[in-house]
Structures are given as structure tokens and as C-alpha cells.
Protein backbone atom coordinates (compact mmCIF):
# COMPACT_ATOMS: atom_id res chain seq x y z
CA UNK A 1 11.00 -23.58 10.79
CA UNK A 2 14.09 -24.19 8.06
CA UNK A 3 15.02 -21.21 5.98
CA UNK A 4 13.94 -22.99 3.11
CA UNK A 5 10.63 -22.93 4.69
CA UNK A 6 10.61 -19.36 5.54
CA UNK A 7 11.58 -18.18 2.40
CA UNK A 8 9.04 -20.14 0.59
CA UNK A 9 6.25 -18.89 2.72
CA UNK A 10 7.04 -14.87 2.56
CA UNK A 11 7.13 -15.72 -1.85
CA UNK A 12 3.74 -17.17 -1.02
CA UNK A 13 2.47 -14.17 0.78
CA UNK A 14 3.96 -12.31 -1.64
CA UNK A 15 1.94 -13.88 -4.29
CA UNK A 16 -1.02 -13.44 -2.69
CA UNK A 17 -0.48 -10.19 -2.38
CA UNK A 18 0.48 -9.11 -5.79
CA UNK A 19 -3.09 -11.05 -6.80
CA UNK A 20 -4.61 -8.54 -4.28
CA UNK A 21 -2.92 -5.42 -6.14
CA UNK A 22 -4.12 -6.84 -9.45
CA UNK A 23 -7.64 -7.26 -8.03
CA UNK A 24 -7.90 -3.64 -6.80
CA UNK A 25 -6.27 -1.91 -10.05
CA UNK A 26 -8.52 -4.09 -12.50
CA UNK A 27 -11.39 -2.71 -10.35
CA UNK A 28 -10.27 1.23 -10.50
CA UNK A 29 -11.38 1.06 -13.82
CA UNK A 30 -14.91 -0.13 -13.10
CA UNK A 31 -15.10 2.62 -9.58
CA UNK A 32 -14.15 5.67 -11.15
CA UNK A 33 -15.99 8.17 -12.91
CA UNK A 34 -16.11 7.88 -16.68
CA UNK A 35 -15.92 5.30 -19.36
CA UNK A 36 -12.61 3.64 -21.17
CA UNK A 37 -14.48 4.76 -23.99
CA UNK A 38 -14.16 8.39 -24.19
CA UNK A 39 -10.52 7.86 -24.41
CA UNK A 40 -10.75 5.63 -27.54
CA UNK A 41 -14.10 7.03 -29.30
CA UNK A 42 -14.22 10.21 -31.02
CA UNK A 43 -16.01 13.15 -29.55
CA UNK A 44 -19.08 13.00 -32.54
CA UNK A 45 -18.67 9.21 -32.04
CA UNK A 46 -22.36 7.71 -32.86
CA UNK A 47 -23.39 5.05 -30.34
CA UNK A 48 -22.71 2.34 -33.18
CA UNK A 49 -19.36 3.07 -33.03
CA UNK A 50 -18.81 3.62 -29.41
CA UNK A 51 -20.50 0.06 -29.18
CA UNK A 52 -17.80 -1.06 -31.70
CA UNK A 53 -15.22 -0.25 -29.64
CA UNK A 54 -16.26 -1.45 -26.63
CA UNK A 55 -17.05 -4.71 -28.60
CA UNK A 56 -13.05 -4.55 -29.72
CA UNK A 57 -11.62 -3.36 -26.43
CA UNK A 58 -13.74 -6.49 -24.72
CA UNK A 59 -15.89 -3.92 -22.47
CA UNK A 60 -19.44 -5.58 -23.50
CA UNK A 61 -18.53 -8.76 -21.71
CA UNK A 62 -19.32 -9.87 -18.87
CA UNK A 63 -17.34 -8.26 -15.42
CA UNK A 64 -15.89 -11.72 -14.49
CA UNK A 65 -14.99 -12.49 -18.07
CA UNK A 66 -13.30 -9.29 -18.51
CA UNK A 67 -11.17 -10.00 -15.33
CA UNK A 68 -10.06 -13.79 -15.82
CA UNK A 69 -9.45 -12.72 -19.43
CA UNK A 70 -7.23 -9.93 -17.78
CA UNK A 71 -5.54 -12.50 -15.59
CA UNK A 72 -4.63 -14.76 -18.51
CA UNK A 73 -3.32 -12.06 -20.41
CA UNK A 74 -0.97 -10.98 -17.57
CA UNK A 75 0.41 -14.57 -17.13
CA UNK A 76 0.99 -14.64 -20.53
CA UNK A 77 3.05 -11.23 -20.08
CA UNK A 78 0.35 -9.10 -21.85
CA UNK A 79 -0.67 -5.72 -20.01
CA UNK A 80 -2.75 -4.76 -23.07
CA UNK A 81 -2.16 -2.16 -25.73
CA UNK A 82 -2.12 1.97 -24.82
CA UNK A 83 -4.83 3.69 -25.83
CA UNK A 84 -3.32 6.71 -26.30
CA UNK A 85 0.26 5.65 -27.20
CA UNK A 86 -1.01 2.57 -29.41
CA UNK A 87 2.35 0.75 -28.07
CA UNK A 88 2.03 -2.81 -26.23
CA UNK A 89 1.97 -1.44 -22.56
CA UNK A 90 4.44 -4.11 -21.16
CA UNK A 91 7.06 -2.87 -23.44
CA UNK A 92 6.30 0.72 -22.63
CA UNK A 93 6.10 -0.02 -18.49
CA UNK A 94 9.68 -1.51 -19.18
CA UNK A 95 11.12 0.68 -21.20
CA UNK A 96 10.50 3.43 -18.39
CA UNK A 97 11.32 1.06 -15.34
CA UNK A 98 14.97 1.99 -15.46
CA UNK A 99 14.99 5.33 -14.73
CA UNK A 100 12.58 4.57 -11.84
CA UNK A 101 15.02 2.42 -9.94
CA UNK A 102 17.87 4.86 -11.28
CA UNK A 103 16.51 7.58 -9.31
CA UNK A 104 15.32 5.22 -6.34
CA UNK A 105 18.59 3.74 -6.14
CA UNK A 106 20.37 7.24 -6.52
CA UNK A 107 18.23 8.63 -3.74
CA UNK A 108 19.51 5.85 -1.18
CA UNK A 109 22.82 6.71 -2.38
CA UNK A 110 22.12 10.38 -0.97
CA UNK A 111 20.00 9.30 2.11
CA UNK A 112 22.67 6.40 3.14
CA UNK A 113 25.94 8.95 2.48
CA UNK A 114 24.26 11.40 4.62
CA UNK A 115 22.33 9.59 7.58
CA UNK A 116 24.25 6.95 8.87
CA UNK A 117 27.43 9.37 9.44
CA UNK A 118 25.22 12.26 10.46
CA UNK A 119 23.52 9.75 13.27
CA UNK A 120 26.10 8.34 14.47
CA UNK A 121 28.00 11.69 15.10
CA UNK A 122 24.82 12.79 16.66
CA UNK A 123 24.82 9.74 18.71
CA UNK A 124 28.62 10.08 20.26
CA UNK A 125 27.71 14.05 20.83
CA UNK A 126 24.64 13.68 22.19
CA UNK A 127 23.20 16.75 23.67
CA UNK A 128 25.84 18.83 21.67
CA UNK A 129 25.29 21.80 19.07
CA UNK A 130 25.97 19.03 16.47
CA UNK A 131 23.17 16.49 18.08
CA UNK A 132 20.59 19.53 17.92
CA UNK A 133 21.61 20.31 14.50
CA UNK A 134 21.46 16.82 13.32
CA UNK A 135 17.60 16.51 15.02
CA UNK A 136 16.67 19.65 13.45
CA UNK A 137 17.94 18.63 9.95
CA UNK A 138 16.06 15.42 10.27
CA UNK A 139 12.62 16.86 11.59
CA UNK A 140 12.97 19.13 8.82
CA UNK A 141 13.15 16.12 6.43
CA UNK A 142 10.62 14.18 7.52
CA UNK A 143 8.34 17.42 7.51
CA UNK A 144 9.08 18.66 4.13
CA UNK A 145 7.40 17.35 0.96
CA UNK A 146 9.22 16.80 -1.48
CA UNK A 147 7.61 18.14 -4.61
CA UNK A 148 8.00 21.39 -2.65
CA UNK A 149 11.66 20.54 -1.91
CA UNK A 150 12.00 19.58 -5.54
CA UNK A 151 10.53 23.45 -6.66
CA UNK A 152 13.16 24.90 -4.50
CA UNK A 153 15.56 22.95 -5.67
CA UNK A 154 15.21 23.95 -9.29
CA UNK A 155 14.75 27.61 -8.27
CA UNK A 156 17.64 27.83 -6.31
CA UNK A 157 19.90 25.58 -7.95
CA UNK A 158 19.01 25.33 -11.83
CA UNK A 159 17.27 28.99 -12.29
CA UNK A 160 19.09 31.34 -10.36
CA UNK A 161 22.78 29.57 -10.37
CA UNK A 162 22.46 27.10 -13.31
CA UNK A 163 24.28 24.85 -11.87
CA UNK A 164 22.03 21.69 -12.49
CA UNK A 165 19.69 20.87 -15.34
CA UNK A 166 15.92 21.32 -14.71
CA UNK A 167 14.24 18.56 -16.18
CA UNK A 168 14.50 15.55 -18.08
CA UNK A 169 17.26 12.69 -18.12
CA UNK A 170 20.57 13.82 -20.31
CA UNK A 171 22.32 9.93 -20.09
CA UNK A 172 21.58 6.89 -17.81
CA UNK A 173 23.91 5.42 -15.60
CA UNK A 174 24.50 3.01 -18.41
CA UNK A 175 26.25 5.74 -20.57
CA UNK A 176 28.46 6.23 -17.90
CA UNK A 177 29.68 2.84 -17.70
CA UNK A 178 30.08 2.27 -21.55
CA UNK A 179 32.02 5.61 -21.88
CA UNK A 180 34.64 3.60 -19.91
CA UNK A 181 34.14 0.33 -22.50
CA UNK A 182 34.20 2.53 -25.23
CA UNK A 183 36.80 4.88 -24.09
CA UNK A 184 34.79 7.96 -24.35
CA UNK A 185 34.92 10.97 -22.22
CA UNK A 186 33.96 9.92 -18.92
CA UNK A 187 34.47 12.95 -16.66
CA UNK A 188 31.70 14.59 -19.48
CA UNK A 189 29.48 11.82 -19.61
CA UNK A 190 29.52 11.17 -15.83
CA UNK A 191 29.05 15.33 -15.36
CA UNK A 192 26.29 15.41 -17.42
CA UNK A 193 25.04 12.71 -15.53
CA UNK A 194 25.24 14.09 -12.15
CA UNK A 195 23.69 17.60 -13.88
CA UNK A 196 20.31 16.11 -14.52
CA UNK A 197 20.04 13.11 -11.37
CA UNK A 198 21.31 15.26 -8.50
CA UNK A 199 18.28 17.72 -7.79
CA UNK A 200 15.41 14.75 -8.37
CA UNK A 201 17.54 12.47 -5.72
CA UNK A 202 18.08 14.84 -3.06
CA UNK A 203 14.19 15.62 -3.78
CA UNK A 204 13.00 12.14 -3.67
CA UNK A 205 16.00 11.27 -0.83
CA UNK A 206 15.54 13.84 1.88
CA UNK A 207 12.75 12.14 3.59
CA UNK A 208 14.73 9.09 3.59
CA UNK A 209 17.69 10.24 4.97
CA UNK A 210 16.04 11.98 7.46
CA UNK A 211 14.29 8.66 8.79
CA UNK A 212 17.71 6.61 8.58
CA UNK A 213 19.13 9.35 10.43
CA UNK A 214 16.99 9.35 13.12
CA UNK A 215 17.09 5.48 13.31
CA UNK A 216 20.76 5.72 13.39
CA UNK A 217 21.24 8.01 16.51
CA UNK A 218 18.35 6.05 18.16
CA UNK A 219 20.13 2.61 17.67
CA UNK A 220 23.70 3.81 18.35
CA UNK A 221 22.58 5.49 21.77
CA UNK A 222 21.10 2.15 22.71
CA UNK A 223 24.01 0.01 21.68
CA UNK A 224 26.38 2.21 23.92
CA UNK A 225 24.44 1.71 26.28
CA UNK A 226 24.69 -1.57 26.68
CA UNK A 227 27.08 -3.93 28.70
CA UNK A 228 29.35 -4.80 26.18
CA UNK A 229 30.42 -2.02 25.39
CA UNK A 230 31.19 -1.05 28.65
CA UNK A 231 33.12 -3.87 29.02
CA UNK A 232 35.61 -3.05 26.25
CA UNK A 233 36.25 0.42 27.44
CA UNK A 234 37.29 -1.20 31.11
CA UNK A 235 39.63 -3.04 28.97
CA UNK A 236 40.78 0.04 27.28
CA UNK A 237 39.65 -1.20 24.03
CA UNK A 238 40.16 2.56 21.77
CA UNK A 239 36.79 4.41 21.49
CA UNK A 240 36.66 4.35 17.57
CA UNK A 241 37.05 0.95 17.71
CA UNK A 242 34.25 0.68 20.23
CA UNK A 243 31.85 2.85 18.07
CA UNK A 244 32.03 1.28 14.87
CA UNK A 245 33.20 -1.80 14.88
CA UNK A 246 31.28 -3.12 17.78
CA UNK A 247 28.00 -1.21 18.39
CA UNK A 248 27.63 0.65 14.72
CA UNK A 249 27.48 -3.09 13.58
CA UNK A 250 24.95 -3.82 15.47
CA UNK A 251 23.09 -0.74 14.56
CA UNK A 252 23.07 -1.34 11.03
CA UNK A 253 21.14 -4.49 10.72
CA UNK A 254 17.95 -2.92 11.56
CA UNK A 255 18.93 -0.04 9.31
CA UNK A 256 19.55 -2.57 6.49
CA UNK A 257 15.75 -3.78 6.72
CA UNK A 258 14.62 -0.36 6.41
CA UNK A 259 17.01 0.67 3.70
CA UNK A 260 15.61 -2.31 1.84
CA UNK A 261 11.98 -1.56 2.95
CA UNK A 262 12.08 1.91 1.84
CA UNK A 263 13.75 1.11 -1.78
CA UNK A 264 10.52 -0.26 -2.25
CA UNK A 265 8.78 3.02 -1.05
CA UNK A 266 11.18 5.06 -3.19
CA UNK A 267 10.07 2.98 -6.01
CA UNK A 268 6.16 3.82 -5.86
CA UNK A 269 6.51 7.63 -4.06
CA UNK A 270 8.53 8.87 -6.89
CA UNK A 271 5.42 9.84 -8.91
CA UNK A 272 5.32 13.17 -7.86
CA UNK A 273 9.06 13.59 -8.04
CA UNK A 274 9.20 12.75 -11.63
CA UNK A 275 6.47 14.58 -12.31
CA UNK A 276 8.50 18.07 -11.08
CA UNK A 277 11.60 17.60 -12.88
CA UNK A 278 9.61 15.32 -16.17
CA UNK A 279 11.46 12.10 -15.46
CA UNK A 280 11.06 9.96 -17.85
CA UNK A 281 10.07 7.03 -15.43
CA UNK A 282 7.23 5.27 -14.34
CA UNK A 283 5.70 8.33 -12.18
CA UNK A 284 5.52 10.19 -15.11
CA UNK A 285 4.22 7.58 -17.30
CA UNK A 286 0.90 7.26 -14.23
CA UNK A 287 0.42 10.61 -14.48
CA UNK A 288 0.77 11.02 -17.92
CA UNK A 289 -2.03 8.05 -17.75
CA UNK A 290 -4.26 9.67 -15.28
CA UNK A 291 -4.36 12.68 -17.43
CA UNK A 292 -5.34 10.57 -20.57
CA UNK A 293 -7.53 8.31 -19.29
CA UNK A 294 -5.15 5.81 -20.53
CA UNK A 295 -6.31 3.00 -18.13
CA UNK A 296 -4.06 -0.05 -19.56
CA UNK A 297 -0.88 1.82 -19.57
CA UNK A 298 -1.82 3.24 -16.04
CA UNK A 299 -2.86 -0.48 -14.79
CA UNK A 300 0.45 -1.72 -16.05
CA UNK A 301 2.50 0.66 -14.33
CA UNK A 302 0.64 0.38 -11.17
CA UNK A 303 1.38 -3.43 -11.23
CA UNK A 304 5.04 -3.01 -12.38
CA UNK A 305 5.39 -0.26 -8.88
CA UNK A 306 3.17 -2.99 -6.65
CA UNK A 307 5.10 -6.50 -7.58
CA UNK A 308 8.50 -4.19 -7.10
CA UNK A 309 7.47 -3.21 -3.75
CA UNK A 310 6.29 -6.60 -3.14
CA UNK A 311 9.77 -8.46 -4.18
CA UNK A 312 11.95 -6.11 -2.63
CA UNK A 313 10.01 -6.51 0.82
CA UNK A 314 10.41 -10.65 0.41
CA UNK A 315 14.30 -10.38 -0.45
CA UNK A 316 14.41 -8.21 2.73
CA UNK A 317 12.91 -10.68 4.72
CA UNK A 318 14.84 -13.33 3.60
CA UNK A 319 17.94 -11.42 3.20
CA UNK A 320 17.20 -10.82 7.31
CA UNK A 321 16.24 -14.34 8.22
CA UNK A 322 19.79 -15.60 6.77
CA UNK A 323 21.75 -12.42 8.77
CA UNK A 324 20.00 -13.19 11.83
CA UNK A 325 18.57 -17.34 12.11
CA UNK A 326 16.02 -16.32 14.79
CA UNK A 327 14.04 -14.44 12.60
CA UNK A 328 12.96 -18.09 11.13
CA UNK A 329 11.63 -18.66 14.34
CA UNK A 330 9.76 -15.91 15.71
């Protein structure tokens, strides 16, 4: 099979697969306890008027109408109007999308500065005070939730020291970069930055870095293992050299499908960490939705977290197949 193949088949999958996530959210509404209606309709609402609205919102047609209209409108870019919020939910899901991958992307900063270092010096010390530390960090990690981490966090760090801020957003990464265009004070701007991003990263991150780490020491251990590196320490080639230019290399292209696989993850699992320290993103937006029965802002942003995951697993797996050819033909 050609690349060109290959690629074209995972975006096929992948659009079958989005269709599936719009299938299942449309039918939440339908499963759930409750009508769309009590979120619109006052409480002393007569049944006249309930029936209005349910004639207005398109709820007295038909369940297959309802969904191919709902599949029209989403080609056509419409997720419907909030509800609650009375704004055009595709602009709203958008408008909060950036801080989402913000804090995703911020939290594989943490996890990738972290892990791959702290494997591969547990790795090269195995069975050392460092390797046990390292494993202990890690199982820690991968055991700890992280809206739990993320109360500590602010405890710790934000009540008792006031060192970072406790909730919200302060400035975007794009404020940073402008302050440089627009020569403004960047050390501030970039500080203020760093006050409100660092605690909800190392939140959302820990589990992350935790599971590279692990997959670091794992794959370093079995690439020193192997003959060729043998062979260039009978040639006297100089360890460093050995260990990572020759068998962390090697290591990292498995680590670079799960750093793109879990980007995805980080995407969709930072509902709860938003919700701790009131991100203004998309997990705060679902929740925010839950609460209010707002069911077109919380199918958009469902949709907007599933087609994300979705893309970023293709580009993986096409980004892989070009790295490494015999991917194609497995």
C-alpha cells in the first residue's frame, strides 16, 4: 500500500468515526433524564407555550427529521444557538478552543521536559537510588488524580505561598508574543503568564509525564540491550554518544506516537482540570452545560473535543507511516 493510500484510508476511518461521535451525542439528548424544554420554558410555563417552544426549537418533529436536520446544520457549520447564553454555539465552542489546546499543549511541555530526561537517567542507572526514585515518582503519577493534584496545588502553592494565581486565565500565549511586536513589557506579560498556566499544567501534565517516563526507561533499557550498541562500545565509540544519539533515537519514535496520541487525550480529560482552577476552556464550557441543561452548547463542545481527538490520532498515524515506511504495510 502507497502512502497516499494509507493516509487516505486512516481520514476515512476518521470520518467515520467522527459520524459515530455525532450519532451518540445527538442521542444523549433523547437518553437522559429530562426535557430540552425546562431549560428554555419558564417554570409557570402553560403547556401552550411549552408546545411553542418545542415547535421553535424543532422538538415536535419527527426523531429522524430532527437528526438529518442536525446533520445538515453541522455541514453547514451550524451547532445551533445556546439556550442559556443565546450566542450561536459554534462561535462560542471556538472562542473557548484556545485555551483548551493552550493548556494541553502547555501540559506536554511539562510532561516532555520532565519524562524523557528523568527515563533515560533512570534507564543508564538502573537499579540505582535515582532508578527507584524515578519509578516511584512515576507510579505516583499515574496513581494520582488530578483534580486532587490540582487542590493541592492551589493550597500549597497559591494559598499558603501565593506564589501562583488560583484561577482563571490573566493573558494567552498570544499576549506574550505581541508584547514582543508591540514592544511591551515582556518579562511582565510572560510572568503573568506563567502565574496563572503553571499549576493547571502540572495538574493536567503529571499523569502524562509519568506514562512517558515510564515508556522512556522501558525503551532505553531495551535499546541498550541490543547488538548495536554493543558493537559501538567494542569500538570505543564514547558512552554519551552511545546513549543518545544511537539508542535514545530509537526510543523516541514510539514516544512520539504517544506524545501525539495523548495530546488528543489532554484535549478531552481537561474537563475536570478546568473546572478546579475555572479555565476558561472547553471543560468548563461542558460543565457549565451539564449544569444548565444547555444541550446545544454541550453537543458542540463534545464534537469540537471528539473531531480534535480524532485528527490528531490520523496526523499521528500518518506522521508515523512517513518516519517509518513499514507502517504502510503492516
Amino acid at each position: 500500500m502507497s502512502f497516499g493510500r494509507f493516509a487516505l484510508k486512516r481520514s476515512l476511518q476518521g470520518i467515520g468515526v467522527v459520524w459515530g461521535v455525532v450519532t451518540v451525542v445527538f442521542a444523549l439528548r433523547f437518553v437522559t433524564p429530562g426535557s430540552a424544554i425546562n431549560a428554555v420554558a419558564p417554570l409557570d410555563a402553560s403547556q401552550e407555550t411549552r408546545q411553542a417552544i418545542a415547535a421553535e426549537l424543532g422538538l415536535d418533529q419527527p426523531l429522524y427529521v430532527q437528526y438529518g436536520q442536525y446533520i445538515f446544520d453541522l455541514l453547514r457549520g451550524d451547532m445551533g444557538q445556546s439556550y442559556i447564553k443565546g450566542q450561536e454555539v459554534t462561535a462560542l465552542v471556538f472562542s473557548r478552543l484556545p485555551a483548551t489546546v493552550e493548556l494541553a499543549v502547555a501540559a506536554s511541555v511539562v510532561a516532555i521536559v520532565l519524562a524523557i530526561p528523568l527515563g533515560v537517567i533512570s534507564a543508564t542507572r538502573r537499579n540505582e537510588p535515582v532508578d527507584y526514585g524515578a519509578t516511584l515518582l512515576s507510579l505516583g503519577g499515574i496513581s494520582t488524580p488530578n483534580f486532587w493534584l490540582g487542590i493541592m496545588l492551589i493550597l500549597i502553592f497559591a494559598v499558603e505561598f501565593n506564589i501562583f494565581n488560583t484561577s482563571g486565565r490573566g493573558v494567552d500565549v498570544g499576549d506574550v508574543a505581541l508584547s514582543v511586536v508591540n514592544a511591551e513589557p515582556f518579562v511582565g506579560t510572560l510572568l503573568t503568564w506563567l502565574a496563572y498556566i503553571t499549576l493547571p499544567a502540572i495538574a493536567l501534565g503529571t499523569y502524562f509525564m509519568a506514562l512517558i517516563t515510564r515508556l522512556t526507561r522501558s525503551g532505553m533499557l531495551d535499546e541498550l540491550s541490543k547488538g548495536y550498541v554493543q558493537a559501538a562500545r567494542a569500538k570505543g565509540l564514547p558512552r554519551t554518544l552511545i546513549r543518545y544519539k544511537h539508542a535514545l533515537r530509537n526510543t523516541l519514535i514510539p514516544v512520539i506516537t504517544v506524545l501525539g496520541l495523548q495530546l488528543g487525550t489532554l484535549i478531552g480529560g481537561a474537563v475536570i482540570t478546568e473546572a478546579v482552577f475555572s479555565w476558561p476552556g472547553l471543560g468548563t464550557l461542558v460543565i457549565e452545560s451539564i449544569n444548565q441543561r444547555d444541550w446545544p452548547a454541550l453537543q458542540g463542545s463534545l464534537i469540537v473535543i471528539g473531531t480534535s481527538f480524532v485528527l490528531v490520532n490520523i496526523l499521528v498515524d500518518v506522521v508515523y507511516a512517513y518516519l517509518d515506511p513499514e507502517v504502510v504495510n503492516d
